[in-house]
C-alpha atoms as a PDB file:
ATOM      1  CA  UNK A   1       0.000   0.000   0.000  1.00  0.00           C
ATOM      2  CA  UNK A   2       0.992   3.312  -0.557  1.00  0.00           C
ATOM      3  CA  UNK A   3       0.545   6.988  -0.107  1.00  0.00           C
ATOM      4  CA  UNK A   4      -0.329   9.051  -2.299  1.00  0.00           C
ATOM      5  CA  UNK A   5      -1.359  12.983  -2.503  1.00  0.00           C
ATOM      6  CA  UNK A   6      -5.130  11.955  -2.231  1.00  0.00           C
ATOM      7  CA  UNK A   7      -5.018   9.032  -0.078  1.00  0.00           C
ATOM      8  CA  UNK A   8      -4.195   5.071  -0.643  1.00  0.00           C
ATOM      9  CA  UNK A   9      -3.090   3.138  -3.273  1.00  0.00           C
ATOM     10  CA  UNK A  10      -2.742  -0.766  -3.744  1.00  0.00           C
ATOM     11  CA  UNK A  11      -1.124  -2.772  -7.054  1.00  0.00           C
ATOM     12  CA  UNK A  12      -3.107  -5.881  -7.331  1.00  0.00           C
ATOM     13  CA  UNK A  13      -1.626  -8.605  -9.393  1.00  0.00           C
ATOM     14  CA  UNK A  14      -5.115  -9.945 -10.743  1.00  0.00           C
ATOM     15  CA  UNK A  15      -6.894  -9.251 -14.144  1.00  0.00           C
ATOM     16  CA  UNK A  16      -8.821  -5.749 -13.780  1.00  0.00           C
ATOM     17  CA  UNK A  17     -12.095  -7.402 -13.666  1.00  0.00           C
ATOM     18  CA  UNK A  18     -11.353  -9.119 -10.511  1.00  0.00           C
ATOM     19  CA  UNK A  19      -9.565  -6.213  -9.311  1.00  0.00           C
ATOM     20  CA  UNK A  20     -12.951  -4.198  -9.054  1.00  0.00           C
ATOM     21  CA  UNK A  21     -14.824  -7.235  -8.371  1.00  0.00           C
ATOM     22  CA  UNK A  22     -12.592  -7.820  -5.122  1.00  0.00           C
ATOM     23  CA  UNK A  23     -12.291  -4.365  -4.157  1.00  0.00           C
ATOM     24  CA  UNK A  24     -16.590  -3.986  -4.526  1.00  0.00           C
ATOM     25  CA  UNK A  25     -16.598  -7.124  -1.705  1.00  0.00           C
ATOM     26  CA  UNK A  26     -13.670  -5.923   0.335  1.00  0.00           C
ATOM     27  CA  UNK A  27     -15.499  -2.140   0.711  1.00  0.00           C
ATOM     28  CA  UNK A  28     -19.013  -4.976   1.787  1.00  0.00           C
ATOM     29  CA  UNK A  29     -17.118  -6.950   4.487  1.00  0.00           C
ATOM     30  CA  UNK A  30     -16.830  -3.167   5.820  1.00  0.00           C
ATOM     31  CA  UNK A  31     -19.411  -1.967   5.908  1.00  0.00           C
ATOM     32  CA  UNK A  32     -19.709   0.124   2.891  1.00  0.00           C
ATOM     33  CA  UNK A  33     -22.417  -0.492  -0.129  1.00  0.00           C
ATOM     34  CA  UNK A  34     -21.181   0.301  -3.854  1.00  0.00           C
ATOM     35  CA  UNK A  35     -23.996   3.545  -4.723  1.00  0.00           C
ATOM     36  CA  UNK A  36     -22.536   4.382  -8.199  1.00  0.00           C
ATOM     37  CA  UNK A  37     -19.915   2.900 -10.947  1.00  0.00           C
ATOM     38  CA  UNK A  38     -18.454   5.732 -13.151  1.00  0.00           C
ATOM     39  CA  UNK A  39     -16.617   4.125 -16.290  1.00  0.00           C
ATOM     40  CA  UNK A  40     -14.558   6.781 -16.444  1.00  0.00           C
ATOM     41  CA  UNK A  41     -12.753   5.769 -20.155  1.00  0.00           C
ATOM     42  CA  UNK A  42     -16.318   5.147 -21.061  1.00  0.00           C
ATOM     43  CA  UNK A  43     -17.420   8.650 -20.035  1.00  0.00           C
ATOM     44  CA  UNK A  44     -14.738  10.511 -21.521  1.00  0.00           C
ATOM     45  CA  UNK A  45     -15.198   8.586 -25.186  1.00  0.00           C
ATOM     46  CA  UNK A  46     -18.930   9.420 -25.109  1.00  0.00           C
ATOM     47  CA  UNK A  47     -18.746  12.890 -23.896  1.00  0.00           C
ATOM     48  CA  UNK A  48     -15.235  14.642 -25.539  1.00  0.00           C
ATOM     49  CA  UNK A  49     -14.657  11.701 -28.289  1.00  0.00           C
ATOM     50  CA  UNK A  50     -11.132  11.409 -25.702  1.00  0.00           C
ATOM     51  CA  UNK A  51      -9.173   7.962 -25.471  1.00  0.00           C
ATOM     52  CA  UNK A  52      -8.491   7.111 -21.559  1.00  0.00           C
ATOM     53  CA  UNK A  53      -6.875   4.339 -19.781  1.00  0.00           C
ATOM     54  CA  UNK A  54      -9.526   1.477 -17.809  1.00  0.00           C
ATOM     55  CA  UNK A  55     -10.617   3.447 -14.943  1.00  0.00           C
ATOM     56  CA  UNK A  56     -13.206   2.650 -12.912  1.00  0.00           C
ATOM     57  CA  UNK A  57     -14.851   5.323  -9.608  1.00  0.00           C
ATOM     58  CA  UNK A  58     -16.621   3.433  -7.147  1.00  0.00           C
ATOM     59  CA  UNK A  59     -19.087   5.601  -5.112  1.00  0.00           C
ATOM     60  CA  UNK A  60     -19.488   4.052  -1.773  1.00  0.00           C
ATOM     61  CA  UNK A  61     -21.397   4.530   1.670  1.00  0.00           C
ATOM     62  CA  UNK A  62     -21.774   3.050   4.714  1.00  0.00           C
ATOM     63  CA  UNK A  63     -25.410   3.359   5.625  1.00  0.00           C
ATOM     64  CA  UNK A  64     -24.403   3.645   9.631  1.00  0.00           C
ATOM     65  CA  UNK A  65     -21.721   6.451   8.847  1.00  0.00           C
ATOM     66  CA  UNK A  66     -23.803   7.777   6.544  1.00  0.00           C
ATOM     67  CA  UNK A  67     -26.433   8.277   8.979  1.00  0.00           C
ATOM     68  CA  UNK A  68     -24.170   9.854  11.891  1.00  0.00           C
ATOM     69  CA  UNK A  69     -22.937  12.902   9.344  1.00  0.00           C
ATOM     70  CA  UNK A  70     -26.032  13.613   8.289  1.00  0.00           C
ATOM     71  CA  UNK A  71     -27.664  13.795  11.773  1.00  0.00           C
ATOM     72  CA  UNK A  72     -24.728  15.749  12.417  1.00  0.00           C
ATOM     73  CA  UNK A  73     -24.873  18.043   9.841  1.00  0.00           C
ATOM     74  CA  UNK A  74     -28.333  18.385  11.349  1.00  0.00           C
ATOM     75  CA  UNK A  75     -27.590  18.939  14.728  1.00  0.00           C
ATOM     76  CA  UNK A  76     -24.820  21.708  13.573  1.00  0.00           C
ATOM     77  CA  UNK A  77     -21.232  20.145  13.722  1.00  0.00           C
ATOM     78  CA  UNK A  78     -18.505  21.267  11.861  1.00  0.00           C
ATOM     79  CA  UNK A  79     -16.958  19.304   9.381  1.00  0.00           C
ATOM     80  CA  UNK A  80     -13.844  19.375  11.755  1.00  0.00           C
ATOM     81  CA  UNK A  81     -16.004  18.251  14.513  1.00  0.00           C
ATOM     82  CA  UNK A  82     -16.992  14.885  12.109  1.00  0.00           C
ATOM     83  CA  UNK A  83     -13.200  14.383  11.237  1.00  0.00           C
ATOM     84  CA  UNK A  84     -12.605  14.090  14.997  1.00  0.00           C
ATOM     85  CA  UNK A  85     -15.185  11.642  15.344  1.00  0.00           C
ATOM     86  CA  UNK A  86     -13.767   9.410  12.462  1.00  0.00           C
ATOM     87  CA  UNK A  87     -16.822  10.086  10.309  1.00  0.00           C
ATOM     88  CA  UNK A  88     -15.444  10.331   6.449  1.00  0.00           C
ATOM     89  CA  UNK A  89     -16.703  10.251   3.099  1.00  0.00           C
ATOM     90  CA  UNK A  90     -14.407   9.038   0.235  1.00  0.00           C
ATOM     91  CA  UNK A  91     -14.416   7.972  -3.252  1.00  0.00           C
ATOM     92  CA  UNK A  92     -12.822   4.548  -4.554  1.00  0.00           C
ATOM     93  CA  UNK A  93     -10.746   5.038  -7.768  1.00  0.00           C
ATOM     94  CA  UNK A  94      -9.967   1.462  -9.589  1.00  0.00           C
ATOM     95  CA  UNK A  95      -7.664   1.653 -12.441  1.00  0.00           C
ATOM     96  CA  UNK A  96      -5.363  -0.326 -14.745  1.00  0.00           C
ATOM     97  CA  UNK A  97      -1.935   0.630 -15.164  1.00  0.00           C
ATOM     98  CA  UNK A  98       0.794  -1.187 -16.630  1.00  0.00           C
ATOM     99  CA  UNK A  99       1.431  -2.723 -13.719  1.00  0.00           C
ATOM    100  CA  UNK A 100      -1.900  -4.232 -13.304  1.00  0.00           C
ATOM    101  CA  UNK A 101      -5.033  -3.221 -11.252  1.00  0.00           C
ATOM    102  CA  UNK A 102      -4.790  -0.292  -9.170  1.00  0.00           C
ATOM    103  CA  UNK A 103      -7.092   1.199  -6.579  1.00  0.00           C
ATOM    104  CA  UNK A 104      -7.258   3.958  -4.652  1.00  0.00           C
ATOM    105  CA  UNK A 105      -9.216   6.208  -2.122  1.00  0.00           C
ATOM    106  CA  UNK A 106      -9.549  10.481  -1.955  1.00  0.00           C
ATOM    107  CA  UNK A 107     -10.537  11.245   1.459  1.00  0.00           C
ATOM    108  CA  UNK A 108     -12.567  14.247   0.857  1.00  0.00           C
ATOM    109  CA  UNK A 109     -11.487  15.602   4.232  1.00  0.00           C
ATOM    110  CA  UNK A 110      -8.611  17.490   2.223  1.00  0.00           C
END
């Protein structure tokens, strides 16, 4: 795993397919439900006629996190306030590179 300017990132060695299929059931056993797919490559073709790499967004939630910010954001806490409390909203990036399925997370606290 490592670092990167928006969060985590982690080189499978498995074809791409089972790269997103794996990471979809890892983000499960947490917790987290996968809301939206974004074919990225797909989306850029269709909308600016532009060639891009496999790359895959995975929009995920967990329904009990979920719930906590928005009650929260209800009841008047800050943003910084949620951070404290470990309640974070992301986005799961899956892509393939040359060296094989990639995935990685922006935590939107930034």
């Amino acid at each position: 795993m490592d670092e990167t300017r928006y969060g985590l990132r982690v080189s499978l060695d498995v074809p791409y397919a089972d790269a997103v299929a794996r990471t979809a059931d890892a983000l499960k056993a947490q917790g987290f439900g996968v809301l939206t797919t974004i074919d990225v490559q797909q989306t850029l073709k269709a909308k600016l006629d532009r060639d891009f790499r496999t790359y895959v967004i995975l929009g995920a939630c967990n329904p009990p996190l979920a719930d906590r910010a928005l009650r929260a954001e209800l009841e008047g806490w800050s943003s910084a306030s949620l951070q404290r409390r470990g309640v974070r909203n992301g986005t799961v990036f899956l892509h393939k590179s040359p060296r094989g399925p990639a995935c990685g997370t922006r935590d939107r606290r930034r």
